[in-house]
Protein backbone atom coordinates (compact mmCIF):
# COMPACT_ATOMS: atom_id res chain seq x y z
CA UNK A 1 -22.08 -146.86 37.97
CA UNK A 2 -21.98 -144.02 35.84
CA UNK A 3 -25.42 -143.21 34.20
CA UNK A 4 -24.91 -142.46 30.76
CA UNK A 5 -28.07 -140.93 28.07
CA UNK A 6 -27.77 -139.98 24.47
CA UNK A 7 -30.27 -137.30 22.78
CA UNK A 8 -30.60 -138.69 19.33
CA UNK A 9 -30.81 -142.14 17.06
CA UNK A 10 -28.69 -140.97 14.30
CA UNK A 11 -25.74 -142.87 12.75
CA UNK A 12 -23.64 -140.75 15.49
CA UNK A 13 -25.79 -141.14 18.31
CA UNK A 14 -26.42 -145.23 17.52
CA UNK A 15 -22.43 -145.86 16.40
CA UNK A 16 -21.41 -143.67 20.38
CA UNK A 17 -24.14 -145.85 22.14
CA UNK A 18 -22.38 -149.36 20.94
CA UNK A 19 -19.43 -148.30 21.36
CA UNK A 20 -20.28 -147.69 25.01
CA UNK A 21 -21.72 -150.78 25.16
CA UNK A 22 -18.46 -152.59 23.92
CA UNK A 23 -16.32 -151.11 26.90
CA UNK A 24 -19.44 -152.26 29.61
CA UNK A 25 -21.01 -148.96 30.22
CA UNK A 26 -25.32 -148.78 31.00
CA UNK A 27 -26.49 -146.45 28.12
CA UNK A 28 -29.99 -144.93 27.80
CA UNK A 29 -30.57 -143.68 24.58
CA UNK A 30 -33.97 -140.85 23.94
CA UNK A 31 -34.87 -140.16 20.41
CA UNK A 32 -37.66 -139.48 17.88
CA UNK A 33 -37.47 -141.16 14.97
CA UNK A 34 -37.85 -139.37 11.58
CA UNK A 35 -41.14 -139.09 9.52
CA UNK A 36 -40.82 -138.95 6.89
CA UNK A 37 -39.62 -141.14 3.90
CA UNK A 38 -36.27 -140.27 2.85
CA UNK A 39 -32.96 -141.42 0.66
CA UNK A 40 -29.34 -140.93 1.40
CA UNK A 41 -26.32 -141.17 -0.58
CA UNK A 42 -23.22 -142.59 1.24
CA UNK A 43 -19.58 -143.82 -0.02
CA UNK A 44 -17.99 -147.38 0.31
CA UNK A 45 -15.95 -145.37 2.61
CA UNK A 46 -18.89 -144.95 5.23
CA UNK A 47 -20.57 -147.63 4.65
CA UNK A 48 -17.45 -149.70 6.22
CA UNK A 49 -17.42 -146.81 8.79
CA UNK A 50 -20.69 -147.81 9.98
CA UNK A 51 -20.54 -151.38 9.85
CA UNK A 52 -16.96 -151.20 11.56
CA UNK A 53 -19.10 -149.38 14.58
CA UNK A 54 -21.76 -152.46 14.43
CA UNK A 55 -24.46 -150.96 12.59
CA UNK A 56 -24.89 -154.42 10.97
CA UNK A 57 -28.88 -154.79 10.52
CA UNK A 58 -29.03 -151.30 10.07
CA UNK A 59 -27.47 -151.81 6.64
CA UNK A 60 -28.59 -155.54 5.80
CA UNK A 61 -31.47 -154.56 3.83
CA UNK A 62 -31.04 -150.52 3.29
CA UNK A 63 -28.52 -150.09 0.82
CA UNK A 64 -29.09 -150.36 -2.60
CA UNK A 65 -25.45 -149.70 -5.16
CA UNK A 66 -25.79 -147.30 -8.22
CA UNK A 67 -23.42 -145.72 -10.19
CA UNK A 68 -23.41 -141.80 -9.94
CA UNK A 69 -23.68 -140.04 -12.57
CA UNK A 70 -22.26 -136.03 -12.11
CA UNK A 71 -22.49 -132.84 -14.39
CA UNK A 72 -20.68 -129.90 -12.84
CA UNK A 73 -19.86 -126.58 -14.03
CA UNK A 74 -20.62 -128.30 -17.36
CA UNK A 75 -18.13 -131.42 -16.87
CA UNK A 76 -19.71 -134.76 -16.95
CA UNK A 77 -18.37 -137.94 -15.99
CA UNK A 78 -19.37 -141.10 -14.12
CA UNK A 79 -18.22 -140.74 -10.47
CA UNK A 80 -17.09 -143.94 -8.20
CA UNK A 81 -20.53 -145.80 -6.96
CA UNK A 82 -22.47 -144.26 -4.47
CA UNK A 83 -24.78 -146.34 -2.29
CA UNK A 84 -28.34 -145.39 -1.37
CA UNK A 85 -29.32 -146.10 1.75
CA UNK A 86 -33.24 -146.49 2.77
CA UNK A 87 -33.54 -144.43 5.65
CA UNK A 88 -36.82 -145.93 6.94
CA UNK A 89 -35.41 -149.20 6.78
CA UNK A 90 -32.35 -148.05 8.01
CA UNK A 91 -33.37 -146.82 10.97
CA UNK A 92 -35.48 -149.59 11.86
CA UNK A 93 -32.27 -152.20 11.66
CA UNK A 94 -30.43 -149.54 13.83
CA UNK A 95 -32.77 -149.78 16.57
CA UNK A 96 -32.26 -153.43 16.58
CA UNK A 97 -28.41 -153.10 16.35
CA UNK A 98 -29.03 -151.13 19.92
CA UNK A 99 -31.57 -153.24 21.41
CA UNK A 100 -29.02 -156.45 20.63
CA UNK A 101 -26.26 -154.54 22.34
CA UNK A 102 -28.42 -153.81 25.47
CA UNK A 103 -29.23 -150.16 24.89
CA UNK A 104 -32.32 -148.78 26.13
CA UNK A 105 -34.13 -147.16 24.14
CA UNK A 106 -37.05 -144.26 25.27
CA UNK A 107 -38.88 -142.83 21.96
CA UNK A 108 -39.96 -139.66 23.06
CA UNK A 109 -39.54 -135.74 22.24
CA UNK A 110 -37.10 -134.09 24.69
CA UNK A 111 -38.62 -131.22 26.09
CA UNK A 112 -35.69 -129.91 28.16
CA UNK A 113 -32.51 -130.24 29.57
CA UNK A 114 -31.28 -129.10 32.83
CA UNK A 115 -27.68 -129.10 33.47
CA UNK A 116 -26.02 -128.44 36.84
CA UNK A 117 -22.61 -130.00 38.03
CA UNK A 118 -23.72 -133.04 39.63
CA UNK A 119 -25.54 -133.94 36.53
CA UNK A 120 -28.30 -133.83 34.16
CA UNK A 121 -31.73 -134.08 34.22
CA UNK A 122 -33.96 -134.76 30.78
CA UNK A 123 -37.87 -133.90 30.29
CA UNK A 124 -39.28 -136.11 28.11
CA UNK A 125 -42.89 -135.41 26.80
CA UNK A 126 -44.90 -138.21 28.46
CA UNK A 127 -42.14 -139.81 30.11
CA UNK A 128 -40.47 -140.10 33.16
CA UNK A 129 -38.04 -137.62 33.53
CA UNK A 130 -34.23 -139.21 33.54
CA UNK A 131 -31.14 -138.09 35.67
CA UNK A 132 -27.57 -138.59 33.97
CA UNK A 133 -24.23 -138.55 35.15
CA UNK A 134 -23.10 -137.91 31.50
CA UNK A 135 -24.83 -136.72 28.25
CA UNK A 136 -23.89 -136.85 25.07
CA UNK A 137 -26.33 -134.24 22.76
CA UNK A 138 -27.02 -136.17 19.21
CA UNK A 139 -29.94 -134.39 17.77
CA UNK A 140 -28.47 -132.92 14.74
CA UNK A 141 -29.27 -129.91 13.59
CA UNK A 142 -32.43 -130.04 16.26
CA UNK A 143 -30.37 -129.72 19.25
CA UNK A 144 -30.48 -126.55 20.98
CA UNK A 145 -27.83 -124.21 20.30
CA UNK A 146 -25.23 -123.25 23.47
CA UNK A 147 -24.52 -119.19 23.09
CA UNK A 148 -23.98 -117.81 19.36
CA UNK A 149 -21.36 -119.94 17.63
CA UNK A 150 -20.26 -119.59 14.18
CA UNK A 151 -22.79 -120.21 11.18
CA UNK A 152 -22.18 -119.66 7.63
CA UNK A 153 -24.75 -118.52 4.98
CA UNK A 154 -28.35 -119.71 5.12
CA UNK A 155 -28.72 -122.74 2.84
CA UNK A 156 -32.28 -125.15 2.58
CA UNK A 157 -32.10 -128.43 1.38
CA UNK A 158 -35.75 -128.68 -0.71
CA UNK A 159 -36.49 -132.13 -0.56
CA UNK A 160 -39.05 -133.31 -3.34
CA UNK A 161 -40.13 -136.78 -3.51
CA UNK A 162 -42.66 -138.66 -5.71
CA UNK A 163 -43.88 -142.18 -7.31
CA UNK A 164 -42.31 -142.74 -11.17
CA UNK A 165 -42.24 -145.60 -13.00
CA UNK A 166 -40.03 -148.59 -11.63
CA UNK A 167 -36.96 -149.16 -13.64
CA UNK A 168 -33.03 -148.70 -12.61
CA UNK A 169 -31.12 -147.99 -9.38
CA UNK A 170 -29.48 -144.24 -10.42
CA UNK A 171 -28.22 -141.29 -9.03
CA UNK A 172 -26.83 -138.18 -10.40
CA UNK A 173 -25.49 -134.68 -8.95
CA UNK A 174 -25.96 -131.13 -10.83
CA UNK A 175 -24.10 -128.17 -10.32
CA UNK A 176 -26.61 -125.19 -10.44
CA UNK A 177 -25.76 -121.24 -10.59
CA UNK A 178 -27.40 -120.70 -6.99
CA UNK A 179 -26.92 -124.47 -5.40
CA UNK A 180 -26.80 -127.63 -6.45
CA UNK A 181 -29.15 -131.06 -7.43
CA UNK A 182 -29.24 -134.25 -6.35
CA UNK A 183 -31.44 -136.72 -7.53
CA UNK A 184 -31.77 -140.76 -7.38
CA UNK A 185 -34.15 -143.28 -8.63
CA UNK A 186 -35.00 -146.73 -6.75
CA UNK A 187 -36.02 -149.84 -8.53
CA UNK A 188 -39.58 -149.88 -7.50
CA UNK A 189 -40.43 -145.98 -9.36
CA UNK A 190 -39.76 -143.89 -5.79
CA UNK A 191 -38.06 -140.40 -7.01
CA UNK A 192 -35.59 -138.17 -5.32
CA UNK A 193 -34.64 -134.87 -6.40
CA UNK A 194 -33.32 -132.15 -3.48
CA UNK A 195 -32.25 -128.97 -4.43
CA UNK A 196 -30.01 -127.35 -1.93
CA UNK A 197 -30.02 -123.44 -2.65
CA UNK A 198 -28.46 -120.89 -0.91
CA UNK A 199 -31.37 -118.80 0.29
CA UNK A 200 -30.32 -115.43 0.07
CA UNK A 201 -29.66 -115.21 -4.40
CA UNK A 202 -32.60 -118.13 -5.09
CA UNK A 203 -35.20 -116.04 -4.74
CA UNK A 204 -37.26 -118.55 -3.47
CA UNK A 205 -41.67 -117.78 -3.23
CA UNK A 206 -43.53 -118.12 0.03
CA UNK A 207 -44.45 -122.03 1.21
CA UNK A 208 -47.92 -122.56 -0.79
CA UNK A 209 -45.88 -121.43 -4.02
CA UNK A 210 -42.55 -123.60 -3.48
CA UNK A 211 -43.46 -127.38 -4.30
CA UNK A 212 -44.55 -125.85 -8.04
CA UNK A 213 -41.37 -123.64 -8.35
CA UNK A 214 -39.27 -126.29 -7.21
CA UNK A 215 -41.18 -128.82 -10.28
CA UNK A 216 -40.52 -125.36 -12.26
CA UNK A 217 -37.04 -125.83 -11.70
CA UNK A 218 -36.94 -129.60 -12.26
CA UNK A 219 -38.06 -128.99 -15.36
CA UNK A 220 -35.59 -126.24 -17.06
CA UNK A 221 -32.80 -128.93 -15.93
CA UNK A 222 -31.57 -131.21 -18.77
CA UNK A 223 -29.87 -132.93 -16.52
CA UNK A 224 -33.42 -133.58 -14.34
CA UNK A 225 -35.33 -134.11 -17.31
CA UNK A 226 -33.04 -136.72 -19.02
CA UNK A 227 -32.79 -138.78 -15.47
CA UNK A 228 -36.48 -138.65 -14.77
CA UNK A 229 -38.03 -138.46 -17.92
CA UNK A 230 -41.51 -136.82 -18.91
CA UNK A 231 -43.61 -139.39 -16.87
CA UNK A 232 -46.10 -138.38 -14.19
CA UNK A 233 -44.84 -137.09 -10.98
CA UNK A 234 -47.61 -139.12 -8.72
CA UNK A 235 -48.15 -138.05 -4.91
CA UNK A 236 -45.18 -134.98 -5.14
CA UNK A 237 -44.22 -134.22 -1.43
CA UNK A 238 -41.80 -131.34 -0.57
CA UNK A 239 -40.11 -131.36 2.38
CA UNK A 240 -37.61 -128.60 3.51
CA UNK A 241 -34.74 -128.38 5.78
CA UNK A 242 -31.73 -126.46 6.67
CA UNK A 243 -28.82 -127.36 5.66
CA UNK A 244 -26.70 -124.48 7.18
CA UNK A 245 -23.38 -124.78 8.23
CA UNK A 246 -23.39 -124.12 11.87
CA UNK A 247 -19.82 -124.64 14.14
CA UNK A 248 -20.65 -125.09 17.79
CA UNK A 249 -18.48 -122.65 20.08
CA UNK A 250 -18.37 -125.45 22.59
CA UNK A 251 -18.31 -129.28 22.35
CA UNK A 252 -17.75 -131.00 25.72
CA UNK A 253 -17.23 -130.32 29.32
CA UNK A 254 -16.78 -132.15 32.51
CA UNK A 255 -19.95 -134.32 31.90
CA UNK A 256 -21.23 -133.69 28.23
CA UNK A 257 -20.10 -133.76 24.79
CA UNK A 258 -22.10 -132.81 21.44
CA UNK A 259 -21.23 -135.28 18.13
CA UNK A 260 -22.43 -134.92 15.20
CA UNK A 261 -24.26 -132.16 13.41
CA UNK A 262 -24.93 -131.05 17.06
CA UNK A 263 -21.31 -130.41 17.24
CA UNK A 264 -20.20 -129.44 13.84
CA UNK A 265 -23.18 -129.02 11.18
CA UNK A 266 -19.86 -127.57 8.73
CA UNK A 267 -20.89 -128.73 5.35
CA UNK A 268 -21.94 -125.58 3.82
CA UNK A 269 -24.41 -126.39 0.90
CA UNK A 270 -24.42 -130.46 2.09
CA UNK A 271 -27.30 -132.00 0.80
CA UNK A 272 -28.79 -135.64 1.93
CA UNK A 273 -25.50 -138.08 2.79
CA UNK A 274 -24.35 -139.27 5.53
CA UNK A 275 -20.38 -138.15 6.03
């Protein structure tokens, strides 16, 4: 039987395992699971996407609906509903979507991957090592690049997340001269606002400097200020990550393939979403 493993626990990685699983193949699936705390914006469009590939308790208790609300290049308008999804939560329900479907699942940091043409064989810190007939590289933006490729200007996606004051489901997008905003609101007070900047023209300060620049920022915005409001911004956290649009020169051979953001990161200035 071929021996199948999958780097990565994303919607890609999780919606290629089950579908494995539908046609009867063994699938071993190695992944560390994110961090931190974190809110994503998808369409009605993906959200029947993934429940079409059997994400179903994935999305049972991690989406929440809200009407977006969008001011670019000085146009406002209400734009069709945009669901925020919990990705804690959500990732939580997708490992039980696998585990239901008979994937196994290893959580563990890959270390290294060594390919020959028999096969592969994946390091995995504290783990047995595993041996696959086929791999299929899900890590995102993580996974290791193969030769030079094609990558567009350097963008970072500046995360910033605190505790308001509970009150409405929103969301709302911003056009900005050197990137753009996006910013949501859950029910219970927790805030969103990530600033995706191309990093060449922002000018942006060294690390210790950028949590207060980007609450700086927050607070020339109308737009930011009229969503948020002038209350407290209790336990701010920044977290930054790129968001550059990277095209990998190769995809698949005889025995791999790379999906995903490992494949085709090619949303230049993309902020948190999953597409």
């Amino acid at each position: 039987m071929t021996t199948i493993v999958i780097l990565g626990a994303g919607p890609a990685g999780a919606a290629v395992a089950l579908g494995l699983r539908r046609l009867g193949y063994a699938v071993t699936l190695v992944s560390e699971w994110r961090r931190f705390a974190a809110l994503e914006g998808v369409s009605l469009r993906v959200l029947e996407a993934l429940r079409g590939a059997g994400l179903h308790q994935a999305l049972a208790q991690a989406t929440l609906p809200s009407q977006r609300q969008v001011n670019w290049n000085g146009q406002q308008h209400a734009q069709n509903v945009e669901f925020l999804l919990d990705r804690p939560i959500f990732d939580r329900g997708l490992r039980v979507d696998l585990r239901l479907a008979g994937v196994e699942l290893i959580e563990g940091r890959v270390l290294s991957v060594q390919t020959c043409e028999s096969g592969h064989r994946v390091e995995i810190d504290g783990r047995q090592a595993l041996d696959a007939d086929f791999l299929v590289e899900a890590r995102g933006r993580q996974a290791p690049a193969l030769g030079k490729g094609l990558r567009g200007p350097e963008t970072v996606s500046l995360l910033n997340r605190w505790q308001g004051t509970p009150g409405n489901t929103a969301s709302a997008v911003e056009s900005l001269a050197d990137g753009w905003a996006w910013m949501a609101r859950r029910a219970d007070g927790q805030c969103y606002w990530q600033w995706t900047v191309d990093v060449a023209s922002a000018g942006l300060p060294g690390k210790a400097q950028l949590l207060e620049y980007c609450r700086q920022r927050r607070r020339e915005s109308t737009v930011a200020r009229s969503f948020f409001g002038d209350e407290p911004e209790i336990d701010l956290q920044l977290h930054a990550r790129s968001s550059t649009a990277i095209l990998s020169p190769q995809v698949c051979g005889d025995n791999w393939v790379r999906i995903g953001d490992a494949g085709d990161g090619g949303r230049p200035l993309s902020g948190n979403g999953i597409f």
